[in-house]
Protein backbone atom coordinates (compact mmCIF):
# COMPACT_ATOMS: atom_id res chain seq x y z
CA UNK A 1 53.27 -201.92 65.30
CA UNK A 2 53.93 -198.92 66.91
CA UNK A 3 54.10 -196.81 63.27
CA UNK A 4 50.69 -198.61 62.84
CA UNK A 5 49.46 -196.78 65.93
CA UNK A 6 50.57 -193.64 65.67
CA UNK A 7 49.42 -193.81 62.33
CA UNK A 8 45.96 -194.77 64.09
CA UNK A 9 46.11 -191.80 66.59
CA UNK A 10 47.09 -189.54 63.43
CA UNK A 11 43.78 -189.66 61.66
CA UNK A 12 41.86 -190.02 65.04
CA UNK A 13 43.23 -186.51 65.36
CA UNK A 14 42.78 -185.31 61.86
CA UNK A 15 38.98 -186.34 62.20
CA UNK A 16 38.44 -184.67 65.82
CA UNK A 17 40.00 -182.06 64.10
CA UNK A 18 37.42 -182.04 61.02
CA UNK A 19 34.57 -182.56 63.69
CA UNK A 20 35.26 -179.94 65.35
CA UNK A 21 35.41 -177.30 62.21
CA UNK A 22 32.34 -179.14 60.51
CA UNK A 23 30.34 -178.74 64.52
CA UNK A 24 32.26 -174.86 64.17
CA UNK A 25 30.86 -173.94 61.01
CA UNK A 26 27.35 -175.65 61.68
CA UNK A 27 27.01 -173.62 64.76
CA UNK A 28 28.66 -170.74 63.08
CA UNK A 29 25.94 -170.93 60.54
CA UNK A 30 22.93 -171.50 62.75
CA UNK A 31 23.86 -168.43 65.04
CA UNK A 32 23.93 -166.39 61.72
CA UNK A 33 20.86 -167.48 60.40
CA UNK A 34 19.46 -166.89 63.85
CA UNK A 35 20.87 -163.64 64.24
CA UNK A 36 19.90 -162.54 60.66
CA UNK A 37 16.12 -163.91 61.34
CA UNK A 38 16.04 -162.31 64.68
CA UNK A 39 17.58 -158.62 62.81
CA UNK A 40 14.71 -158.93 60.28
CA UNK A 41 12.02 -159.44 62.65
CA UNK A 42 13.26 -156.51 64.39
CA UNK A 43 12.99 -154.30 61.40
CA UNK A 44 9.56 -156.23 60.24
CA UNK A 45 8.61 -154.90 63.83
CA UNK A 46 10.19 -151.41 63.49
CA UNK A 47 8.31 -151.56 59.94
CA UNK A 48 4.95 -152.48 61.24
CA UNK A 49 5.83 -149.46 63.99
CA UNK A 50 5.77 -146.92 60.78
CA UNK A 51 2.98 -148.69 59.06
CA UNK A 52 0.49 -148.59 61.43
CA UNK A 53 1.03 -145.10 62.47
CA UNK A 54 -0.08 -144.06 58.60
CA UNK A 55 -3.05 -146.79 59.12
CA UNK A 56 -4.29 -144.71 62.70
CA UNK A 57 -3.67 -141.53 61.56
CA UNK A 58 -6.70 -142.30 58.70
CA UNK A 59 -8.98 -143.86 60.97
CA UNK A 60 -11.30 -142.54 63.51
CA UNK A 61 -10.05 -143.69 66.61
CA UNK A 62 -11.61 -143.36 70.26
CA UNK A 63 -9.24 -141.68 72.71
CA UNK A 64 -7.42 -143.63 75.25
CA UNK A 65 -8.48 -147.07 74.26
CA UNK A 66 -5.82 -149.28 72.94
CA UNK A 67 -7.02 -150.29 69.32
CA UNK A 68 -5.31 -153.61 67.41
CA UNK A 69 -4.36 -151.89 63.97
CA UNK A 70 -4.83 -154.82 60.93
CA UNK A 71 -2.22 -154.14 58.28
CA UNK A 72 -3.42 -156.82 55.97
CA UNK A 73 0.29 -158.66 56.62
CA UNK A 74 0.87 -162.36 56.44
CA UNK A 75 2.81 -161.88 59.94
CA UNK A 76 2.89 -162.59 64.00
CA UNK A 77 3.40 -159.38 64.32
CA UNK A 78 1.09 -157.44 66.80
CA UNK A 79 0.77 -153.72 66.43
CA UNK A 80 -1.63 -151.56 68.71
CA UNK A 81 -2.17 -148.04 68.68
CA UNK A 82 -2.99 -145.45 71.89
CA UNK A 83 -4.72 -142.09 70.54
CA UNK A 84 -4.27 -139.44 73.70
CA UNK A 85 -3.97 -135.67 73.81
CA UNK A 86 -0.97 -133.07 74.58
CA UNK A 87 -2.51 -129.51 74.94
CA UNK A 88 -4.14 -128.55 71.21
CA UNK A 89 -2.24 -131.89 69.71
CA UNK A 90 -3.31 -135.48 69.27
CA UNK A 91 -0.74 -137.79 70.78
CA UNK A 92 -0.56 -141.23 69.11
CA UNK A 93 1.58 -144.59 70.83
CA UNK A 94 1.98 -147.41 68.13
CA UNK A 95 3.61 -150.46 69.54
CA UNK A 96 4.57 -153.34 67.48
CA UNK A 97 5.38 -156.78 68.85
CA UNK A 98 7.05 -160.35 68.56
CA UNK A 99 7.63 -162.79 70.92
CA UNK A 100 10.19 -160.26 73.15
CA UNK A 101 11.00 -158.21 70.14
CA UNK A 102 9.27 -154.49 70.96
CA UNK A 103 9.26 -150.98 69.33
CA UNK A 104 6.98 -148.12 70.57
CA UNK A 105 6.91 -144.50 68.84
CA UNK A 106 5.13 -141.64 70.29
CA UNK A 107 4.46 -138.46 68.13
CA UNK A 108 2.72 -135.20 68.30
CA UNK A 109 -0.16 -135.11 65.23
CA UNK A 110 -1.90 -132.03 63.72
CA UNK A 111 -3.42 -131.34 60.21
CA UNK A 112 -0.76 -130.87 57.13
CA UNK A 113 -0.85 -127.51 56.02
CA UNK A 114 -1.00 -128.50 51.77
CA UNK A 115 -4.57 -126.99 51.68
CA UNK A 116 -3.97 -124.40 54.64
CA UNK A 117 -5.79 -121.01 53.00
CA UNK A 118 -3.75 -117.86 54.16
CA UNK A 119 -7.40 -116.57 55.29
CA UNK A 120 -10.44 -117.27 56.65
CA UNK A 121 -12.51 -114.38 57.50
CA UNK A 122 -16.22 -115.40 58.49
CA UNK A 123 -18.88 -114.38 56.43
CA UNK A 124 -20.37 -110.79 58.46
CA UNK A 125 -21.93 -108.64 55.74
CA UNK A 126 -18.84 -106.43 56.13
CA UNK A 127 -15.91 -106.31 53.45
CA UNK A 128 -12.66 -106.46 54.47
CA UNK A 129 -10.76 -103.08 54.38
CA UNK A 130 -7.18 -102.98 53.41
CA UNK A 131 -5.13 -100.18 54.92
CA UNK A 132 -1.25 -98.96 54.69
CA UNK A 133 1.17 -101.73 54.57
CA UNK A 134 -1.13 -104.63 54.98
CA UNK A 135 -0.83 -107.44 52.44
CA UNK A 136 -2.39 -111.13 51.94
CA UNK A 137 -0.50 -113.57 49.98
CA UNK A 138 -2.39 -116.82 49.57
CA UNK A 139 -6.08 -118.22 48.59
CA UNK A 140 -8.70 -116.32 50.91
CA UNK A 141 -12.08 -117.07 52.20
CA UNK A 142 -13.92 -113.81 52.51
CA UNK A 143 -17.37 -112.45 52.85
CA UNK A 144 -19.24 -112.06 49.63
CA UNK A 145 -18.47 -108.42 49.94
CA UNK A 146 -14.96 -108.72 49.60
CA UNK A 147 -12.31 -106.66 49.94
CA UNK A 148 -11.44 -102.84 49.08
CA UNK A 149 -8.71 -100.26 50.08
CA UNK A 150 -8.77 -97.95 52.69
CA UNK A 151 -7.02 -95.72 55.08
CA UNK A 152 -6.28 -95.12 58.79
CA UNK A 153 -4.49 -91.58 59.93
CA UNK A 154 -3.73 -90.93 56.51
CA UNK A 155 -1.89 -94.30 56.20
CA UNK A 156 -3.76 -95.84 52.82
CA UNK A 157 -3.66 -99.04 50.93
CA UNK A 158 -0.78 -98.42 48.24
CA UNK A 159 -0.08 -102.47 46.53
CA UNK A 160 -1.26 -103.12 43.01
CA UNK A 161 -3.61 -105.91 43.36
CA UNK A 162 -6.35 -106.10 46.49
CA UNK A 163 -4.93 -109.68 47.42
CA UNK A 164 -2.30 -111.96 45.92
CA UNK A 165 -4.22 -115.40 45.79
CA UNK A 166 -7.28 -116.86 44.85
CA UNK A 167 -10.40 -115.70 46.60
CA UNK A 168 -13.31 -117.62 47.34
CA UNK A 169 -16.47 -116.77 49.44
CA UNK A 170 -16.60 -117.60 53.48
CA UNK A 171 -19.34 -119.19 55.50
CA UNK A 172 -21.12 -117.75 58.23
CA UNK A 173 -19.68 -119.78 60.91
CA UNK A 174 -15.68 -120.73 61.45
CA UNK A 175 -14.21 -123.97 60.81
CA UNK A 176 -14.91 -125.73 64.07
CA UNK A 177 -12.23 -127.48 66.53
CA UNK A 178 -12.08 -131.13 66.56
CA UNK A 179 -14.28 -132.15 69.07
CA UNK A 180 -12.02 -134.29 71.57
CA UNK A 181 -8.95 -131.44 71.77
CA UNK A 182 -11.72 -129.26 72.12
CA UNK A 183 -13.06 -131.30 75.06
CA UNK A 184 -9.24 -131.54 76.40
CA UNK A 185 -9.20 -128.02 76.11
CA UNK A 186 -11.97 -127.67 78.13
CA UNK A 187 -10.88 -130.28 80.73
CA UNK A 188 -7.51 -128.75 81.48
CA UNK A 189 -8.81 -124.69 81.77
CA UNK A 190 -11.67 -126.04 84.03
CA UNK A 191 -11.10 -124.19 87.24
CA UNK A 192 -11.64 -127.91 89.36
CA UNK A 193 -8.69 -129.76 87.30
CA UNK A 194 -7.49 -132.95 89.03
CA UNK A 195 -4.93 -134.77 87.49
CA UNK A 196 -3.95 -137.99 88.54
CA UNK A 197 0.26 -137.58 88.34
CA UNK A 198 3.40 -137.86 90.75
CA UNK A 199 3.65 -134.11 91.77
CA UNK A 200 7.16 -132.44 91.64
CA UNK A 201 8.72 -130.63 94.25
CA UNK A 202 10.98 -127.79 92.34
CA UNK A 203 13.63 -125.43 93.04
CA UNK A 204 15.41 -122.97 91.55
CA UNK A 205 18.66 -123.99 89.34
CA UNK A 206 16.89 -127.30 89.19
CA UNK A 207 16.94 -129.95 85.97
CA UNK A 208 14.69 -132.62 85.22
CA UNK A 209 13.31 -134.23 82.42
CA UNK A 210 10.82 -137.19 82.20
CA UNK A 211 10.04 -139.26 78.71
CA UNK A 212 6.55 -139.36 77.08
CA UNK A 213 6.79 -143.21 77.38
CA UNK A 214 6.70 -142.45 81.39
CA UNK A 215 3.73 -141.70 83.71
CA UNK A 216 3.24 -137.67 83.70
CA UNK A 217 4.37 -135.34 86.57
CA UNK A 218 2.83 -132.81 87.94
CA UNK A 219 3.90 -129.19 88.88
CA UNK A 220 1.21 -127.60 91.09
CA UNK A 221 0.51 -124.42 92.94
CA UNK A 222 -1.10 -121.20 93.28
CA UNK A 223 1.25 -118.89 91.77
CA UNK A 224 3.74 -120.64 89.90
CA UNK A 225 7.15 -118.58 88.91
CA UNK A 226 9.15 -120.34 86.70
CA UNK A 227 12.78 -118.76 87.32
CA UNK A 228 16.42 -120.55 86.32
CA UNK A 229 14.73 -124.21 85.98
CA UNK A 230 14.99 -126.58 83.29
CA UNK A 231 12.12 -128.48 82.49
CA UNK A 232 11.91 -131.02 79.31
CA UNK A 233 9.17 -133.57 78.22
CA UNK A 234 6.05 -134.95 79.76
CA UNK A 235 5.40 -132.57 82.38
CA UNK A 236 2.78 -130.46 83.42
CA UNK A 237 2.67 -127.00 85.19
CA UNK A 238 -0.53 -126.26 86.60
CA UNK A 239 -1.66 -123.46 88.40
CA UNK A 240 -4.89 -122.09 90.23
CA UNK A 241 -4.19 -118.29 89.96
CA UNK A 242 -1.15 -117.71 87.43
CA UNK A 243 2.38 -118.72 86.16
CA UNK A 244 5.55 -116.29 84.99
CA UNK A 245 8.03 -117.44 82.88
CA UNK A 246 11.08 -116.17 82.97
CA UNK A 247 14.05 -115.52 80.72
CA UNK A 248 16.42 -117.65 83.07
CA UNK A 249 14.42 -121.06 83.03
CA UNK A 250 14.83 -123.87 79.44
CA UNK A 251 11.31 -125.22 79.19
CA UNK A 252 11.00 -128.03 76.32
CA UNK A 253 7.56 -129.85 75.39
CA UNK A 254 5.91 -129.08 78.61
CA UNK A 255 2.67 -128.22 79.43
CA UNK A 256 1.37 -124.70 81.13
CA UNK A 257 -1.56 -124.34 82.23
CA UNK A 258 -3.37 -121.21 84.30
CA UNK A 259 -6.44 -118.72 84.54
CA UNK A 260 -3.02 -116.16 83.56
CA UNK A 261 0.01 -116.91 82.18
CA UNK A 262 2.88 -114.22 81.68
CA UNK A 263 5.78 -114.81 79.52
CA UNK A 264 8.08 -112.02 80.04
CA UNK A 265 10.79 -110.64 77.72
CA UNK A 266 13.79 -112.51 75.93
CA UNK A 267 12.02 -116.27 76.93
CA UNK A 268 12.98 -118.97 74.80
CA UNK A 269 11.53 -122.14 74.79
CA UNK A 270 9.19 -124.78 73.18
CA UNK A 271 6.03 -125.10 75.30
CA UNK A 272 1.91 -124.92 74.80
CA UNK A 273 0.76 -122.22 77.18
CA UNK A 274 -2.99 -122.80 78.23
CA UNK A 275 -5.34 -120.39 79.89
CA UNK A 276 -8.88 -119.46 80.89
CA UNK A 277 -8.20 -115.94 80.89
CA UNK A 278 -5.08 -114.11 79.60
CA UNK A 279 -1.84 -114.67 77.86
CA UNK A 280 0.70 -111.88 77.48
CA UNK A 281 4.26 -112.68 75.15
CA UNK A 282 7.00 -109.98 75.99
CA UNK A 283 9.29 -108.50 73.71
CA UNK A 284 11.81 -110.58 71.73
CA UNK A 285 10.73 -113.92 72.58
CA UNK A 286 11.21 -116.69 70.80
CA UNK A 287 9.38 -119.80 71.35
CA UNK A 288 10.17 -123.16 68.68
CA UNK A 289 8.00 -125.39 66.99
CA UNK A 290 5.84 -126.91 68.15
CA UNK A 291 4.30 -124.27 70.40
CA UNK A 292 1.05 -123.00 71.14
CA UNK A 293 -0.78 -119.96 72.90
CA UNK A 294 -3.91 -120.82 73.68
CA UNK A 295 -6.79 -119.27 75.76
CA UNK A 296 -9.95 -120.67 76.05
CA UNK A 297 -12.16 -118.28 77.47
CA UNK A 298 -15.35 -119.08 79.74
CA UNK A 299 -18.43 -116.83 80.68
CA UNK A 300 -16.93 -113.73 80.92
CA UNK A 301 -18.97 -110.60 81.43
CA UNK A 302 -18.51 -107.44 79.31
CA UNK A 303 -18.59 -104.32 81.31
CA UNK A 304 -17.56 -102.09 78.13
CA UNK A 305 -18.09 -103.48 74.91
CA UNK A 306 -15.32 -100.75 74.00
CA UNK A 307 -12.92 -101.53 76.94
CA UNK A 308 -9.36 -102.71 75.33
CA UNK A 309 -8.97 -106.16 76.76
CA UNK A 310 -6.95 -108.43 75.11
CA UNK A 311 -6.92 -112.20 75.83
CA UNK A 312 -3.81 -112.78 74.44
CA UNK A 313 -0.94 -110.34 73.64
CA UNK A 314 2.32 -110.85 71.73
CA UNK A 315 4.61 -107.87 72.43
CA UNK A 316 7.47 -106.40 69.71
CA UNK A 317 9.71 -108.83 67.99
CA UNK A 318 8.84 -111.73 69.06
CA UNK A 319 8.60 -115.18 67.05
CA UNK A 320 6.02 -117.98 67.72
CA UNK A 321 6.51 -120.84 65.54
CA UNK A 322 3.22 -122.80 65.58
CA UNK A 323 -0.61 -122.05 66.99
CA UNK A 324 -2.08 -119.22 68.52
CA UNK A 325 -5.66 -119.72 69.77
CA UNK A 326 -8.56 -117.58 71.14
CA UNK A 327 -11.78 -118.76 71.31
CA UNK A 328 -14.91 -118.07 73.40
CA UNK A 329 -18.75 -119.20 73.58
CA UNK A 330 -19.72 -115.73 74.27
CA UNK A 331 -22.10 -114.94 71.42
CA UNK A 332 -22.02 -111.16 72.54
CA UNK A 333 -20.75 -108.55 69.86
CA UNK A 334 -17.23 -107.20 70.82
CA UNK A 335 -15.21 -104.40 69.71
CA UNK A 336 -11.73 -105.01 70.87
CA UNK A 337 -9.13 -107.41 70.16
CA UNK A 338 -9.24 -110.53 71.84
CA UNK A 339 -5.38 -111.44 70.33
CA UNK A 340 -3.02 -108.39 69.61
CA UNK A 341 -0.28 -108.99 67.66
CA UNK A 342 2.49 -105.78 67.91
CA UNK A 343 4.84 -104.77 64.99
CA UNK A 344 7.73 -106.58 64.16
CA UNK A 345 5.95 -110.09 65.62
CA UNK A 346 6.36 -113.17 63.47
CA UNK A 347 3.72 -116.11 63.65
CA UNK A 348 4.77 -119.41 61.42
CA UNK A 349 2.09 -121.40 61.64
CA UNK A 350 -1.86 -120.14 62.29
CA UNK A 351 -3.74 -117.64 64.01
CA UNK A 352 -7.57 -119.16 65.01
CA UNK A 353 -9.41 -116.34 66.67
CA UNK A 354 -13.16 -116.89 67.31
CA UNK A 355 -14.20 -112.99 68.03
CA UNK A 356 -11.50 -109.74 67.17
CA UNK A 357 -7.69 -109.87 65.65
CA UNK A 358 -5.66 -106.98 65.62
CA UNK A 359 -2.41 -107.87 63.65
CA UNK A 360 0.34 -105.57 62.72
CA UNK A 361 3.30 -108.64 62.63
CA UNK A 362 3.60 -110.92 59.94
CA UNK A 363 1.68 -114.11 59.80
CA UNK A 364 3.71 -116.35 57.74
CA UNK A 365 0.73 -119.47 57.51
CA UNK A 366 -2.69 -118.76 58.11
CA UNK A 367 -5.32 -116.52 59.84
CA UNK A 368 -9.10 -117.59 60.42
CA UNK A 369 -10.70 -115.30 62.68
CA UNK A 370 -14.30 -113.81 63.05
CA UNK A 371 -13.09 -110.37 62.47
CA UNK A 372 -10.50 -107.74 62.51
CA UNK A 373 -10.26 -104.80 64.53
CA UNK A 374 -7.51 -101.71 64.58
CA UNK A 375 -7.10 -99.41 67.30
CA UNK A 376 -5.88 -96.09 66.41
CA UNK A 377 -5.56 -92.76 67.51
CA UNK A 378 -8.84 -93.78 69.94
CA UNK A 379 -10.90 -94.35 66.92
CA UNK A 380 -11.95 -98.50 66.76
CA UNK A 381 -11.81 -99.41 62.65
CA UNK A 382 -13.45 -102.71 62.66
CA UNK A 383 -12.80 -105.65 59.55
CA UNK A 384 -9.93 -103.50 58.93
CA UNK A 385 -6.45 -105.22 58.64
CA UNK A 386 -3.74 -102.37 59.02
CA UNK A 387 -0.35 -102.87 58.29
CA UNK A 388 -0.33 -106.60 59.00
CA UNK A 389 0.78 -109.00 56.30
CA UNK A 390 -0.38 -112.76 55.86
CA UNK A 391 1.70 -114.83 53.63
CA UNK A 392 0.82 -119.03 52.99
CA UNK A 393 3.77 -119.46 50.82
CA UNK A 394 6.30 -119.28 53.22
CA UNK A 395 4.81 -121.79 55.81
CA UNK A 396 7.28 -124.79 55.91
CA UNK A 397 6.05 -127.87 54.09
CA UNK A 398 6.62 -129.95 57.06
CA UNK A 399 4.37 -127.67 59.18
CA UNK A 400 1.81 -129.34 60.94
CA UNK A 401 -0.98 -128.19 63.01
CA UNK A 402 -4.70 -127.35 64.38
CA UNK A 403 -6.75 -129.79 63.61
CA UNK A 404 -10.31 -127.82 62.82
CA UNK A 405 -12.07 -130.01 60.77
CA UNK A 406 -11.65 -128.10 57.67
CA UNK A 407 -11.87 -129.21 54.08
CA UNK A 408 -9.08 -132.27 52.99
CA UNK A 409 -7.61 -131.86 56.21
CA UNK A 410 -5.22 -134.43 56.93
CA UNK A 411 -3.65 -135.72 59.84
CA UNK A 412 0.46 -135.38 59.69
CA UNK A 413 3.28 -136.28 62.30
CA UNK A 414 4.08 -133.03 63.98
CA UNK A 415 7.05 -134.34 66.18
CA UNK A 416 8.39 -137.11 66.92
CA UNK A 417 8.40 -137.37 71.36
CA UNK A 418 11.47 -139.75 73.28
């Protein structure tokens, strides 16, 4: 009797045993199938993410309304798209979304630069002259009277072939900004700005850094100096009268913006610079891609259509990797440059310059301007490009930037924001 019951207890055991490894391995398997569901809704949403930032970039989109992008998907999947500005970029937010599953990207977006032309002179009944060591690399629009050699100081054109590219006639009028950054543009030089944002109290030797998925802050003053301070991300400097960088201070992704901004020697950085007036760029600075240099000049009055003002100035040896910008609704004629860019400058990305260019640097990209200018030996040679050399070929594929409305322009990510 007793060997009966042991026996008894014996397989009572063996089958809690076997319960529990069957009730083991069903769990085992339903966490795994619920684990490998939830991982590929997570990467259907990250999917969706990517996917419906190609969809927005295509479509005509109002800014700051939230639009419901359809991907044409058999899914629960929500994605919704946020078109904003930063400075001369479009700023798109794509969130995707499941039950508590979430994934948000932010990026930068400009034009591709696939049919960038290295020029775009507008059309003024003037040829454009060529003069010592200029040289354009690159399809060209120019004015039906082309292009000849010439020669400044005894300096004359000495290359083989007039321009290295395919050449095609200009129009009278520039390719035009796209309206809403133009409109942004407009907003943020106006002279009244009010922006709604937590405003920072700074100090020197101080670090902060704020995400683009955050609210904005707000740096504001009179006269702004930005010494041995480390600024990165969504942040905006704004001043009534004029802000200084110096060499001392990091500034990443942030926004400047002032009647005068001065950038003095040896500053490094990635920043837009924004202005109503003037710009100036000291010697061997070096500021990364994305940046951008951009005055947008209102209602000024000429006292000397032959005075040297320059609206934006880019001293000896510096580098700018992305846009600089002039432009003006001043219809007046002008003589002098309204950007100056020095010997030994390098520019990889685009010039756009709505009334005079002098350029002796190397434009590695594009150039569309009304006109060229050189100053020399206190003659003014106008449509002249002396010394200066513009060269498409060597602007990185990935480059992407002003968005100007021009032929089979198309939108690309310029950077991808945190």
């Amino acid at each position: 009797m007793k060997l009966k019951a042991g026996a008894l207890q014996f397989v009572l055991f063996i089958g809690v045993v076997i319960a529990l490894l069957l009730l083991t391995f069903v769990m085992l398997s339903h966490s795994h199938n619920f684990f490998n569901k939830k991982t590929t809704t997570f990467i259907d949403t990250i999917k969706n993410t990517d996917l419906g930032l190609k969809v927005a970039l295509t479509k005509n989109l109002n800014a700051n309304d939230t639009t419901q992008i359809n991907l044409g998907l058999d899914t629960n999947i929500k994605t919704n798209v946020v078109k904003e500005y930063w400075g001369i970029f479009e700023k798109y937010t794509v969130t995707s979304s499941f039950k508590k599953n979430r994934f948000v990207k932010s990026v930068l977006v400009g034009s591709s630069s696939e049919y960038l032309p290295a020029l775009y002179l507008k059309e003024n009944q003037k040829p454009l002259v060529l003069a010592g060591k200029a040289k354009i690399t690159g399809e060209s629009f120019l004015p039906k009277q082309g292009i000849r050699p010439g020669n400044i100081s005894g300096n004359s054109y000495f290359r083989e072939h007039l321009i290295y590219g395919k050449q095609h006639s200009s129009n009278e009028t520039l390719p035009e900004l796209e309206s809403g950054i133009k409109n942004q543009l407009q907003n943020l030089t106006n002279a009244a700005i009010n922006i709604p944002a937590e405003i920072l109290q700074i100090k020197k030797g101080a670090k902060f850094s704020n995400s683009f998925k955050n609210a904005t802050k707000l740096i504001k003053g009179d006269y702004i100096n930005l010494y041995n301070i480390d600024l990165t991300g969504n942040i905006l400097i704004v001043a009534s009268q004029k802000i200084t960088v110096d060499q001392s201070s990091n500034l990443k992704d942030v926004l400047l913006i002032a009647p005068e901004i001065v950038i003095k020697r040896n500053v490094k950085g990635t920043f837009q610079a924004i202005a109503s007036k003037t710009i100036s760029v000291g010697k061997n600075c070096f500021l990364e891609y994305p940046s951008a240099l951009v005055v947008l000049e209102k209602n000024f009055t000429v006292v000397n259509k032959f005075e040297k003002k320059r609206n934006i100035t880019i001293d000896e040896r510096s580098h700018v990797k992305g846009i600089v910008f002039y432009h003006s609704e001043n219809n007046e004629k002008q003589y002098h440059p309204q950007i100056f860019i020095a010997e030994d400058v390098k520019i990889t990305g685009e010039i756009y310059c709505s009334k005079n260019l002098e350029h002796k640097g190397d434009v590695y990209g594009n150039i569309t301007t009304d006109g060229f200018v050189a100053m020399e030996n206190g003659s003014i040679y106008q449509n002249h490009l002396f010394n200066g050399k513009i060269d498409n070929s060597l602007v990185p594929l990935q480059y992407s930037g002003l968005l100007c409305n021009r032929k089979n322009e198309v939108k690309t990510v310029c950077k991808w924001l945190y």
